[in-house]
Protein backbone atom coordinates (compact mmCIF):
# COMPACT_ATOMS: atom_id res chain seq x y z
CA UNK A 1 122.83 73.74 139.19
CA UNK A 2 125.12 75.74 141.40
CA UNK A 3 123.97 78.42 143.48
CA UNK A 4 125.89 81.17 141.61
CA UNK A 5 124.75 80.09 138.25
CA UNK A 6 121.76 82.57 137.08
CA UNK A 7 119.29 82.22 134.17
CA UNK A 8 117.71 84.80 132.27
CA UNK A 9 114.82 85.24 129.73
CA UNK A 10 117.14 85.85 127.38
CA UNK A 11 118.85 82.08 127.78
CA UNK A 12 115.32 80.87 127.34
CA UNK A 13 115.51 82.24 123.72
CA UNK A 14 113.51 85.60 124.54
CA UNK A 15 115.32 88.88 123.63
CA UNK A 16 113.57 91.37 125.39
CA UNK A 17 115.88 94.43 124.24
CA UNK A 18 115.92 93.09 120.55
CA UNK A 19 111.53 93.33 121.22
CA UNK A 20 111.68 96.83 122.35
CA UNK A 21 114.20 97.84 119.35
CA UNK A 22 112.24 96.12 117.12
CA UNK A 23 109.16 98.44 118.54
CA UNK A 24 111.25 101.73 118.24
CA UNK A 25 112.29 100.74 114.17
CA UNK A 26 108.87 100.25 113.38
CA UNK A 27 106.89 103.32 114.93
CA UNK A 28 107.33 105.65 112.02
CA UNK A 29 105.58 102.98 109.73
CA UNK A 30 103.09 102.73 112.04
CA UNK A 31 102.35 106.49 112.30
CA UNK A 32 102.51 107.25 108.36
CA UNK A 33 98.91 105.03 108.46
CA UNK A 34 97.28 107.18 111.33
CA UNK A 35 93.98 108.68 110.18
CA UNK A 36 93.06 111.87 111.97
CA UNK A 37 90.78 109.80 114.96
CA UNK A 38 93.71 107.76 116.38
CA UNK A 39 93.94 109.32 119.78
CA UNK A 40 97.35 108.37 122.07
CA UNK A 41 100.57 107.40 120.80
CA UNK A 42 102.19 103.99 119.40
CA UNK A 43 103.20 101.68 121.91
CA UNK A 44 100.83 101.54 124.91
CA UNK A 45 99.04 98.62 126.30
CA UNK A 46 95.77 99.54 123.82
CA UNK A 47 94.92 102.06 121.01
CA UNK A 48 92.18 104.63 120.65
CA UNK A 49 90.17 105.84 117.82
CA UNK A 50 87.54 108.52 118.12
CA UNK A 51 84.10 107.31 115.83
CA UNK A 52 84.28 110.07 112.52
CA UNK A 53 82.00 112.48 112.47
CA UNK A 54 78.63 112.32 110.34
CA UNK A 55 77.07 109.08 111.20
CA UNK A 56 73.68 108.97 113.04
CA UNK A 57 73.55 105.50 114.16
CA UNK A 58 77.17 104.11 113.66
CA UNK A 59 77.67 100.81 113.95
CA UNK A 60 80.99 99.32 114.16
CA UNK A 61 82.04 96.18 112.15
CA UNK A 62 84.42 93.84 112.66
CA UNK A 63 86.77 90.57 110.78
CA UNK A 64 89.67 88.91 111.56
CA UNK A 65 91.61 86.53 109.09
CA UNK A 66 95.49 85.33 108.83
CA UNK A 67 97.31 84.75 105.66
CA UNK A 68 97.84 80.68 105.68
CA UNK A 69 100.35 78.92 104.13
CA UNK A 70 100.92 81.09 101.78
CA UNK A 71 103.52 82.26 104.37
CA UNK A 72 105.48 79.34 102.92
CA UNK A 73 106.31 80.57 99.88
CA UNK A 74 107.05 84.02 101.53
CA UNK A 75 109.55 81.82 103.79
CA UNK A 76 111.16 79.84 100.64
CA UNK A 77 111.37 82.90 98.94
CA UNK A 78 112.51 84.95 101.57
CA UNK A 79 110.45 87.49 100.95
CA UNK A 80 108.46 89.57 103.67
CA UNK A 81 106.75 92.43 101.97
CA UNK A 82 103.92 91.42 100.60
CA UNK A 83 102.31 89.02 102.78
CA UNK A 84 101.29 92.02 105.18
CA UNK A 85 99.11 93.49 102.33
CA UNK A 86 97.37 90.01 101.89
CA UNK A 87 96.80 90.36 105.62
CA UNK A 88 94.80 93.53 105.63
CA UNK A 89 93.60 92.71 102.41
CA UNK A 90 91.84 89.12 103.74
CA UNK A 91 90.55 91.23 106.80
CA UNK A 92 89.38 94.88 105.23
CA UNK A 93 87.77 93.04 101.90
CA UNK A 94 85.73 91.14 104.69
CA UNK A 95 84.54 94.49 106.40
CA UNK A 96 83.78 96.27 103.60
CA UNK A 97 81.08 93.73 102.17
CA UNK A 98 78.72 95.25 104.74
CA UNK A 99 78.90 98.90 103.37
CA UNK A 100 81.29 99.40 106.15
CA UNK A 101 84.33 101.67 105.85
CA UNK A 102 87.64 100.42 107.49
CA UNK A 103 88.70 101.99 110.15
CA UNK A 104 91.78 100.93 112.24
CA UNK A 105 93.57 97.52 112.12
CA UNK A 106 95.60 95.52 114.69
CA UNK A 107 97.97 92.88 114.11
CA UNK A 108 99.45 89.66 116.05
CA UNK A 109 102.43 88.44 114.69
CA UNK A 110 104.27 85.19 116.32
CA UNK A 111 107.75 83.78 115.58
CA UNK A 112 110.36 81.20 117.54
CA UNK A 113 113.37 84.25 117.73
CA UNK A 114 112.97 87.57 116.44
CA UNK A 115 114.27 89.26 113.00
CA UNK A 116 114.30 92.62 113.01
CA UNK A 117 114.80 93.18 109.15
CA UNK A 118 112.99 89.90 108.57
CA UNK A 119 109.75 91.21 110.53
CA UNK A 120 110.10 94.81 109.79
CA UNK A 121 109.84 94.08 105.99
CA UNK A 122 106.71 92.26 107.36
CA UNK A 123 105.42 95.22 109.13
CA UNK A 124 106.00 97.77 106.20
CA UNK A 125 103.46 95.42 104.26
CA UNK A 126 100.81 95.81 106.92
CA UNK A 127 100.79 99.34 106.66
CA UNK A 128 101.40 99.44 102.89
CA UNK A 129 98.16 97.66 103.14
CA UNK A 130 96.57 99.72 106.02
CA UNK A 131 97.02 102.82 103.50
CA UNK A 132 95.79 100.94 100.44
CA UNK A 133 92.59 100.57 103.05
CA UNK A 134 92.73 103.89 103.92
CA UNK A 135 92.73 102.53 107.70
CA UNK A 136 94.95 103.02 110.39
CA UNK A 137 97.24 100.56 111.92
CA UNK A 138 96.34 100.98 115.34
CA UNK A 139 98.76 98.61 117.16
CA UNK A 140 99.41 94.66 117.58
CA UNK A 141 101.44 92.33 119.37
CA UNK A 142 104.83 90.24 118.80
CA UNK A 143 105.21 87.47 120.86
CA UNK A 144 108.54 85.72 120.58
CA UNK A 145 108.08 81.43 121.24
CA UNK A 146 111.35 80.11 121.22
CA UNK A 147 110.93 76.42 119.92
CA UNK A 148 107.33 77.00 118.68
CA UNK A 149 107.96 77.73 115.00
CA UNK A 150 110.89 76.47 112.73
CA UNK A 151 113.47 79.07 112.18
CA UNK A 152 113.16 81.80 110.25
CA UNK A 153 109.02 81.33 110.04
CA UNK A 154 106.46 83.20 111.79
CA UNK A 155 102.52 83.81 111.84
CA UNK A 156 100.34 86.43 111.17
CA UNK A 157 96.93 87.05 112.28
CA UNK A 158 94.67 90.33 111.58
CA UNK A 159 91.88 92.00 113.25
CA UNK A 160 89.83 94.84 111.12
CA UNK A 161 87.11 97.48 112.71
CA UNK A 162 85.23 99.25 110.17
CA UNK A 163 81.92 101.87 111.10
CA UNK A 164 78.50 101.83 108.97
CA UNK A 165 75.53 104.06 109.14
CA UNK A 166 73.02 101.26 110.68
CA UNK A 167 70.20 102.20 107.69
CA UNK A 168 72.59 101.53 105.50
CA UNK A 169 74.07 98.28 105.73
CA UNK A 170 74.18 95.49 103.44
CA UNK A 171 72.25 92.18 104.57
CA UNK A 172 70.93 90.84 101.88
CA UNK A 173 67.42 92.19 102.51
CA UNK A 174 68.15 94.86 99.46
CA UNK A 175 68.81 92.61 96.59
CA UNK A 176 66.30 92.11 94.23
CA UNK A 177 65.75 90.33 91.00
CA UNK A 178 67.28 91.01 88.12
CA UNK A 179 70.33 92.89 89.74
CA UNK A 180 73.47 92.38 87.94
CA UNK A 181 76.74 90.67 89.62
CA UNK A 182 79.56 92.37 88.85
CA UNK A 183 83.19 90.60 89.07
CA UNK A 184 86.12 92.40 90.06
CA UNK A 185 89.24 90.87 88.75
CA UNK A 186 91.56 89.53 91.38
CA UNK A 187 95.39 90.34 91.38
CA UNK A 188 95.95 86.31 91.06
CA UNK A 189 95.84 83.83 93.51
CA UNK A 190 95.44 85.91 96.78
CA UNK A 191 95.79 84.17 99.81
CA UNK A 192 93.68 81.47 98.84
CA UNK A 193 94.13 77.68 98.51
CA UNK A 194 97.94 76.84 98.52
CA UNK A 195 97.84 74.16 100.26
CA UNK A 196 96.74 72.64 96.98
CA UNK A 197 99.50 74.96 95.31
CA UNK A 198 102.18 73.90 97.44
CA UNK A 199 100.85 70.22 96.72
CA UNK A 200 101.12 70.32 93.35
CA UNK A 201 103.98 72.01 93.32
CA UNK A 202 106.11 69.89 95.23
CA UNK A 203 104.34 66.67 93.94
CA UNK A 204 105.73 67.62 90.61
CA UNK A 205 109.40 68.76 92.13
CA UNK A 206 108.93 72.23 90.48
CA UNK A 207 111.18 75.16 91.36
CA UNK A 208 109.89 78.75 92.41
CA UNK A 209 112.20 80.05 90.36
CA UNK A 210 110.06 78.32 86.95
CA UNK A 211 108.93 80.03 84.19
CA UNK A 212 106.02 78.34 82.72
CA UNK A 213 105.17 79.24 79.11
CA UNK A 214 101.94 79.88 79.66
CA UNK A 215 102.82 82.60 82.53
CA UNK A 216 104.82 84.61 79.41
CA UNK A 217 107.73 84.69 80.85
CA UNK A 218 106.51 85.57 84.46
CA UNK A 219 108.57 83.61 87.44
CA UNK A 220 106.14 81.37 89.09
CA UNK A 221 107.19 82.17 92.80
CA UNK A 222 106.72 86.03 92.02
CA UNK A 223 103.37 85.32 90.26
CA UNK A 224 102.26 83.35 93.77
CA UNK A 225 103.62 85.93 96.02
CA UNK A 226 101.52 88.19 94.66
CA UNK A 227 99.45 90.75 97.08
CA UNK A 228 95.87 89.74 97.61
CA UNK A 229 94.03 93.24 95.83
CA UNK A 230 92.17 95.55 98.30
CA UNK A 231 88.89 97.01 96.64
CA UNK A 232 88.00 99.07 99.86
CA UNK A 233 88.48 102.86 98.28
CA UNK A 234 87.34 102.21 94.53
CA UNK A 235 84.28 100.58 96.03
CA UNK A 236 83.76 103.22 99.12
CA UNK A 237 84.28 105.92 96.01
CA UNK A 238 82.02 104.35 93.74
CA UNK A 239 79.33 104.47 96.59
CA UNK A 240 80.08 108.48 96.98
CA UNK A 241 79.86 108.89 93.62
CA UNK A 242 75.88 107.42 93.44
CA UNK A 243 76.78 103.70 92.65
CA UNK A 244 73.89 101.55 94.19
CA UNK A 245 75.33 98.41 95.39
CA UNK A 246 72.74 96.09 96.89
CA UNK A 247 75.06 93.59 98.11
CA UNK A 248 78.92 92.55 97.91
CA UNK A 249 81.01 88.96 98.08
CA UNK A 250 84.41 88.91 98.98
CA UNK A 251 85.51 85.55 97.15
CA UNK A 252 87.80 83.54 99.20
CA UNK A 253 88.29 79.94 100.53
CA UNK A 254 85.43 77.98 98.78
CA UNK A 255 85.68 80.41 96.02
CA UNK A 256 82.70 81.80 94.07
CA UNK A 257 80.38 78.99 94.81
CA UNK A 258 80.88 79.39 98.60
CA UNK A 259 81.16 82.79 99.05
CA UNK A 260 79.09 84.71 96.17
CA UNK A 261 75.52 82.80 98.20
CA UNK A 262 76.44 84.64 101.23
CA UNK A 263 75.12 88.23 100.24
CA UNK A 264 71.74 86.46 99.22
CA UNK A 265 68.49 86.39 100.97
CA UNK A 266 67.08 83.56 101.30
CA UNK A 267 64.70 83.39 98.00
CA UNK A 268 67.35 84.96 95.65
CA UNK A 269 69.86 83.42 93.51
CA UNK A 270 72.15 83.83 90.52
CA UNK A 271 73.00 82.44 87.36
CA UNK A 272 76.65 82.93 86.38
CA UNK A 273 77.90 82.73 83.15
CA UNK A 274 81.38 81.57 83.90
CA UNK A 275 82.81 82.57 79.77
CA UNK A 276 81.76 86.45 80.62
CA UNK A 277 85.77 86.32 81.97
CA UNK A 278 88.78 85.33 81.53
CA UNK A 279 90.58 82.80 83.81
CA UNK A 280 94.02 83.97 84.46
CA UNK A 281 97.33 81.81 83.29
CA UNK A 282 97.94 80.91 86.48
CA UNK A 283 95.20 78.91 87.59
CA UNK A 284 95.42 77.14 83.98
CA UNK A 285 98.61 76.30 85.14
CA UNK A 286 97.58 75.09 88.32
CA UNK A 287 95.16 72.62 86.43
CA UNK A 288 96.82 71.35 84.10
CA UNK A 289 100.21 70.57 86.01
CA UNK A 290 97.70 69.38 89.28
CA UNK A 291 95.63 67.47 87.13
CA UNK A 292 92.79 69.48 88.99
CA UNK A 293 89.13 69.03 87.65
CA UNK A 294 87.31 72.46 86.81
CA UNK A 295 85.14 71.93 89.42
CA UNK A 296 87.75 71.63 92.06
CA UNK A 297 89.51 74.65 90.93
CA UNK A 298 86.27 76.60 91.50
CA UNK A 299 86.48 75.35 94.55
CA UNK A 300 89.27 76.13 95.70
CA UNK A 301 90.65 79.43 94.25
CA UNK A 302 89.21 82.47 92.72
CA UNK A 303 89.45 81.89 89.38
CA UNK A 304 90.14 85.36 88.56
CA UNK A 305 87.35 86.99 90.45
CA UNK A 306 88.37 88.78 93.91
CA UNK A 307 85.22 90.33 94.57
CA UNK A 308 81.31 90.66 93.34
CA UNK A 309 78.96 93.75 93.57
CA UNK A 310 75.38 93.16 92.89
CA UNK A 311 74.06 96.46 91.09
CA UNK A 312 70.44 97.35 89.71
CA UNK A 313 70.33 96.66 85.58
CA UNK A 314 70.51 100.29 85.12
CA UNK A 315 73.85 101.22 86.86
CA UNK A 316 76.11 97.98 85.55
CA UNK A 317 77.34 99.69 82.62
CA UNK A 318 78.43 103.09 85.14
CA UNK A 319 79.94 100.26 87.44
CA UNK A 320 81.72 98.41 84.75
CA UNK A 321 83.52 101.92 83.44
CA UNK A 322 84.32 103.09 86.87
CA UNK A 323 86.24 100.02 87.96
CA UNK A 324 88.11 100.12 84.60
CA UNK A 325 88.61 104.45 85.19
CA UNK A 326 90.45 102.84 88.48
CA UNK A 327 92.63 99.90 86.44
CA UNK A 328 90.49 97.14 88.13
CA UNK A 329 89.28 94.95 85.53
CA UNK A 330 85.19 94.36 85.56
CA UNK A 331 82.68 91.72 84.38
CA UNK A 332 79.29 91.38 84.08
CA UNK A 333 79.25 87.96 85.37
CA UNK A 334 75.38 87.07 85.90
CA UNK A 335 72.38 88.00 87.08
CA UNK A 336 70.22 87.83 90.40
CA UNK A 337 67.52 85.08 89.87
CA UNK A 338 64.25 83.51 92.50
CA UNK A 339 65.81 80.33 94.22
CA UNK A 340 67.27 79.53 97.29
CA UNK A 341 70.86 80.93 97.58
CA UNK A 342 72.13 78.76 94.44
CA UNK A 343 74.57 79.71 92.07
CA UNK A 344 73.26 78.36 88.47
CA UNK A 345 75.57 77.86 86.23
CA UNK A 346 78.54 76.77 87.91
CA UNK A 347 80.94 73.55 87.01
């Protein structure tokens, strides 16, 4: 190399101008989320948030979560504004199984050369998602790795802080026998399993762009790419409005067999009745065109439930109308039972 031959970040394959533009475009996004504790502006090296008023012993609760490979589809699809709801969504759903109430939200979002309407459409979904939470986006990072993803691909990762009165949150110790579980009907697949879905779809050389029968006419990329539901204000609501919950699953990877156990005590259990729903087209499609057995699918995905509340006997039937007052669709999907942390009843 010759003396009078410089190098730059930006030869590297770092754009630190296109960064700080890319900053600037996205502030007003990031504002329209701000609840009335974030303290400071947008843009410094950390974000503030005062505690809200009324709690005697606050205690803050935290999750973090990405979105997987779901982010493939968004990729093939080339579409970037939904898969920053499904990253709140996987985060705040976590936090708010403790009783807590989501607070603020921070993102970290990687990619090999920087998009500006490619990652701004990605933004927009986080705080489309941050208000569906009723949190604020308090700030995040994104780090561009030239020659660390493929072009045109990124990654997402999400970090959630919600606040609970201490006395009040849910461990387990306040379920009792004979509570009901409710099921709150997921928005599809959610962010969930598609590794198996990209699998069997490419094992079978299917198109995005498919319309299976059974879907009625709905595209089978657009049916995919649909947001993971967020259940934080119905639920919050419900608890404001009397609702007793004594405990509450967010189902995810494992599905309902490995995630319903996990607001149990120790000497509880539940029997599911796994007819009390109905399993959405599109994990009969997955089945059948997979070849997947039943027990797999449970599994693996949701199966139509996104999230359980375990309620005395007396308050299911106020649950069950409140959820469908706020066009969630609810099940009475079994009952609390002595064991040890089994679900009975499953395939």
């Amino acid at each position: 190399m010759t003396k009078d031959k410089y190098m730059d970040y930006r030869q590297a394959g770092v754009n630190v101008e296109a960064g700080r533009a890319f900053v600037r475009g996205i502030s007003n996004l990031v504002a329209a989320t701000h609840r009335p504790e974030v303290l400071g502006n947008f843009g410094g090296f950390s974000g503030f948030f005062q505690l809200p008023e009324g709690y005697k012993q606050p205690v803050l609760v935290s999750g973090t979560d990405g979105v997987g490979t779901k982010l493939k589809l968004a990729f093939q699809l080339n579409r970037h504004d939904t898969c920053g709801i499904d990253l709140v969504a996987m985060c705040a759903n976590d936090v708010l199984t403790s009783g807590a109430e989501p607070l603020f939200f921070l993102d970290y979002l990687a990619t090999g050369k920087l998009a500006q309407e490619q990652l701004t459409q990605v933004v927009a979904g986080i705080a489309n998602g941050c208000q569906i939470a009723g949190c604020s986006l308090l700030g995040g990072e994104t780090a561009e790795m030239p020659g660390f993803y493929q072009p045109g691909e990124y990654d997402l990762a999400g970090f959630c802080v919600g606040v609970a009165e201490k006395s009040q949150i849910l461990d387990g110790s306040q379920v009792q026998t004979g509570d009901i579980a409710i099921g709150l009907a997921s928005s599809g697949v959610h962010s969930n399993g598609f590794s198996l879905v990209r699998h069997i779809i490419s094992e079978n050389n299917i198109s995005l762009d498919h319309t299976p029968e059974i879907l009625n006419g709905a595209n089978l990329g657009e049916t995919l790419i649909t947001p993971t539901r967020i259940y934080v204000k119905p639920i919050l609501q419900a608890i404001r409005n009397g609702l007793e919950i004594h405990g509450m699953a967010h189902i995810t990877g494992g599905g309902i067999p490995e995630n319903l156990p996990r607001c149990l005590p120790e000497n509880k259990s539940i029997h599911i009745n796994i007819t009390s729903w109905q399993i959405p087209p599109i994990f009969q499609w997955l089945a059948t065109t997979g070849n997947v057995t039943i027990p797999e699918m449970f599994n693996t995905f949701n199966m139509g439930i996104g999230f359980v509340i375990l309620v005395p006997p007396n308050q299911a039937e106020t649950a069950l109308q409140w959820f469908k007052s706020q066009d969630i669709p609810a099940y009475q999907i079994g009952e609390v039972i002595a064991g040890n942390q089994e679900l009975i009843g499953m395939p």
